[in-house]
N, C-alpha and C. Protein backbone atom coordinates (compact mmCIF):
# COMPACT_ATOMS: atom_id res chain seq x y z
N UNK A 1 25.91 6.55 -16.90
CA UNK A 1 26.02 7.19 -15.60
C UNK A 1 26.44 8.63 -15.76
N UNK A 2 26.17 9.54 -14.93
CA UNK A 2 26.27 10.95 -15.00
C UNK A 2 27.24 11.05 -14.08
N UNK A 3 27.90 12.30 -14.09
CA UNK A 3 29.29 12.71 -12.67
C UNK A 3 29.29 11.89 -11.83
N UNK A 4 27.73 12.45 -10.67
CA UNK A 4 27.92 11.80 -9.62
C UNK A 4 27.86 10.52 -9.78
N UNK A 5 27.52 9.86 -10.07
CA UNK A 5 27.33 8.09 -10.32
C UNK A 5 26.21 7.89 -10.29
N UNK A 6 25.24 8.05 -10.18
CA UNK A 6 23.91 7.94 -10.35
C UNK A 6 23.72 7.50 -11.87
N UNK A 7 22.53 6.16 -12.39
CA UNK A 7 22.02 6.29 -13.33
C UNK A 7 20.79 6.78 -13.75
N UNK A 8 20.70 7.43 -14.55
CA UNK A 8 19.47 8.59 -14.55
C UNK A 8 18.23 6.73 -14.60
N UNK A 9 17.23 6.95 -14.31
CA UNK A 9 16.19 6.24 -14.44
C UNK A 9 14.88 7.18 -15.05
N UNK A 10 14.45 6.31 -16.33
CA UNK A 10 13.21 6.94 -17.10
C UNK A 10 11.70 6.84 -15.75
N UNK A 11 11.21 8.06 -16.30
CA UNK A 11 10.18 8.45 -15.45
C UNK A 11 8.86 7.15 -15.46
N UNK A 12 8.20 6.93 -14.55
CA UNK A 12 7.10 5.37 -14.10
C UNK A 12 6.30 6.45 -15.40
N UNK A 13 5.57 5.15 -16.01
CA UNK A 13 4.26 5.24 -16.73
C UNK A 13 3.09 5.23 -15.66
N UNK A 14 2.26 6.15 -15.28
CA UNK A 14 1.23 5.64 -14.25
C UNK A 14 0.79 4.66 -15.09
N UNK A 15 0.46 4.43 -16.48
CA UNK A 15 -0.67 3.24 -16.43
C UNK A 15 -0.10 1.85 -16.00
N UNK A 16 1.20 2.16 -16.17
CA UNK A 16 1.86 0.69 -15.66
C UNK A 16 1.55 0.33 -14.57
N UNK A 17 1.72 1.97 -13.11
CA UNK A 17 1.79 1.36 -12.19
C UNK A 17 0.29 1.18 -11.11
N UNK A 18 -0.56 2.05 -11.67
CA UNK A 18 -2.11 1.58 -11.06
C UNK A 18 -2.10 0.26 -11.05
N UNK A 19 -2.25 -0.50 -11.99
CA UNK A 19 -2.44 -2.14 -11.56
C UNK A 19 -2.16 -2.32 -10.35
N UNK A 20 -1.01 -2.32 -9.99
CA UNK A 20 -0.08 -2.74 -9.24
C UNK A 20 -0.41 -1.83 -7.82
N UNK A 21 -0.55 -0.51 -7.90
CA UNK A 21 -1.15 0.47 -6.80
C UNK A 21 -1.99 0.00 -6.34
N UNK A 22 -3.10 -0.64 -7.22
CA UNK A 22 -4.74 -1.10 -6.94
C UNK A 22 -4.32 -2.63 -6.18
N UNK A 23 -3.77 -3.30 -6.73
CA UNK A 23 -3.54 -4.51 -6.08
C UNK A 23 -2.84 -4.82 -4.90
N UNK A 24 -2.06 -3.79 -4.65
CA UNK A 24 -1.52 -4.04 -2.87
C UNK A 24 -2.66 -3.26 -1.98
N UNK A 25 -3.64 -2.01 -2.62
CA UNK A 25 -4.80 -1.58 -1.80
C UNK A 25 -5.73 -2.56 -1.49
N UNK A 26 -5.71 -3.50 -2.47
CA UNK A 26 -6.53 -4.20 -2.40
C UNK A 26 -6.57 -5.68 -1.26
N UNK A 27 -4.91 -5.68 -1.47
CA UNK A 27 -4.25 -6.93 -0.48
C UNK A 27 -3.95 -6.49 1.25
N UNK A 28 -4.21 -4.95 1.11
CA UNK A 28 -3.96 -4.77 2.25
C UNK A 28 -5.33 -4.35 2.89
N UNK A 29 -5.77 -3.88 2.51
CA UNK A 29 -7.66 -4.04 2.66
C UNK A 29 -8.13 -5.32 3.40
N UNK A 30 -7.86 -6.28 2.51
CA UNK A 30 -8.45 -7.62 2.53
C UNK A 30 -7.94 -8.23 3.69
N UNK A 31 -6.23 -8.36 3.88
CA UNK A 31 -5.42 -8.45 5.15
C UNK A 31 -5.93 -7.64 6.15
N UNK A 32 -6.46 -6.67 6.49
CA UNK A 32 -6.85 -5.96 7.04
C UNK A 32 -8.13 -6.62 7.84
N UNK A 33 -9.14 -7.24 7.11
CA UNK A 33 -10.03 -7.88 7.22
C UNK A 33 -11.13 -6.65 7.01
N UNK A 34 -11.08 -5.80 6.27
CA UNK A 34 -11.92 -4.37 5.74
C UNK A 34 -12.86 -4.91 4.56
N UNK A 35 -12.49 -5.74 3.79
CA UNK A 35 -12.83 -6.53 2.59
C UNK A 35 -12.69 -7.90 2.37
N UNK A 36 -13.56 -8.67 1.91
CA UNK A 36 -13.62 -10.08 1.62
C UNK A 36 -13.26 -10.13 -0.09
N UNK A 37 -12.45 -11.55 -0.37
CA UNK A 37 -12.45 -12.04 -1.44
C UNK A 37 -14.34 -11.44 -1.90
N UNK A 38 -15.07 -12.18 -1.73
CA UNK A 38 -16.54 -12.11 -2.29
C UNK A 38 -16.28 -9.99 -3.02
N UNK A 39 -16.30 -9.45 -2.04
CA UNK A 39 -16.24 -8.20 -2.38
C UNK A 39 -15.29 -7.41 -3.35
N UNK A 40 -13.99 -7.96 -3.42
CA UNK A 40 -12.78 -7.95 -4.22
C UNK A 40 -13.24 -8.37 -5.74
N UNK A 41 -13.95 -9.65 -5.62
CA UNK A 41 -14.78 -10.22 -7.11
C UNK A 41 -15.50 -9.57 -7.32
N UNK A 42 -16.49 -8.73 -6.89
CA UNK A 42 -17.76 -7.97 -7.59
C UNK A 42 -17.07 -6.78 -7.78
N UNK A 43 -16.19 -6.47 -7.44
CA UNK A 43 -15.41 -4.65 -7.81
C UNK A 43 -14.25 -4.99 -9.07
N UNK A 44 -14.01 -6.46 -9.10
CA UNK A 44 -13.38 -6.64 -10.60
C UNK A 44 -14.43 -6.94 -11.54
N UNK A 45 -15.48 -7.43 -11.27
CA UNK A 45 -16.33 -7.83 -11.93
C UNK A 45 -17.22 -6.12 -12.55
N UNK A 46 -17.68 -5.65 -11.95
CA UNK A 46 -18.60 -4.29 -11.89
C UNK A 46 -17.93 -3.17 -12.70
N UNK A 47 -16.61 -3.09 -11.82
CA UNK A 47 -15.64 -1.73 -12.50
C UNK A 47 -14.60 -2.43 -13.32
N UNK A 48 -14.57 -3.54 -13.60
CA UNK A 48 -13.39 -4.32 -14.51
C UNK A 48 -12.31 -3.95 -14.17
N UNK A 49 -11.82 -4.46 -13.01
CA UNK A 49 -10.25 -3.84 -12.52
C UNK A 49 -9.51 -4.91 -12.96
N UNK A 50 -8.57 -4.85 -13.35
CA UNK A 50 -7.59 -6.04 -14.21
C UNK A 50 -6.52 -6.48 -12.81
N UNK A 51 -6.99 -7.93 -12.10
CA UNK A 51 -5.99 -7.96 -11.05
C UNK A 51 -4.77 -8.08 -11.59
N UNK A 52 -3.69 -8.29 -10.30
CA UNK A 52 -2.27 -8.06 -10.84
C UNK A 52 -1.76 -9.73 -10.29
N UNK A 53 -1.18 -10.44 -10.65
CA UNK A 53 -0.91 -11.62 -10.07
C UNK A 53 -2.12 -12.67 -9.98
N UNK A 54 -2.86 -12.84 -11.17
CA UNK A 54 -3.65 -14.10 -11.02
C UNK A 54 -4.66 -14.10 -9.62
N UNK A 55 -4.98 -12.86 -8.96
CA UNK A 55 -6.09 -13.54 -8.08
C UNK A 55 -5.33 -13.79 -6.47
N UNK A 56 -4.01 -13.29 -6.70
CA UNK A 56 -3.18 -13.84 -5.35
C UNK A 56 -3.91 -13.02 -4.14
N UNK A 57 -4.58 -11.79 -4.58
CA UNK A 57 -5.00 -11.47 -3.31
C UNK A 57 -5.90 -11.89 -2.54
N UNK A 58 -7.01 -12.75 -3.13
CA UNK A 58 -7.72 -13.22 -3.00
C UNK A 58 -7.63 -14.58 -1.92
């Protein structure tokens, strides 16, 4: 911890956090009713997006 009390926290890796960016766009899309599962599969399938959670958005 530094003076004020704060612990410094190391800076996000983006590659960590795209997955994870892509997968709530994707859950909120879909919730949305903007996108279907069917459509969600051919954009992992096509552009190989690595889901985050097994498919939960789906």
């Amino acid at each position: 911890m530094n003076k004020v009390g704060v612990m410094p926290f190391p800076y996000p890796n983006p590659e960590h956090l795209e997955p994870l960016f892509r997968h709530e766009v994707l859950k909120l899309l879909k919730k949305g009713e903007k996108i279907t599962g069917a459509v969600i599969e051919n954009m992992i399938q096509l552009v190989m997006i690595q889901p985050v959670m097994n498919h939960s958005v789906m």
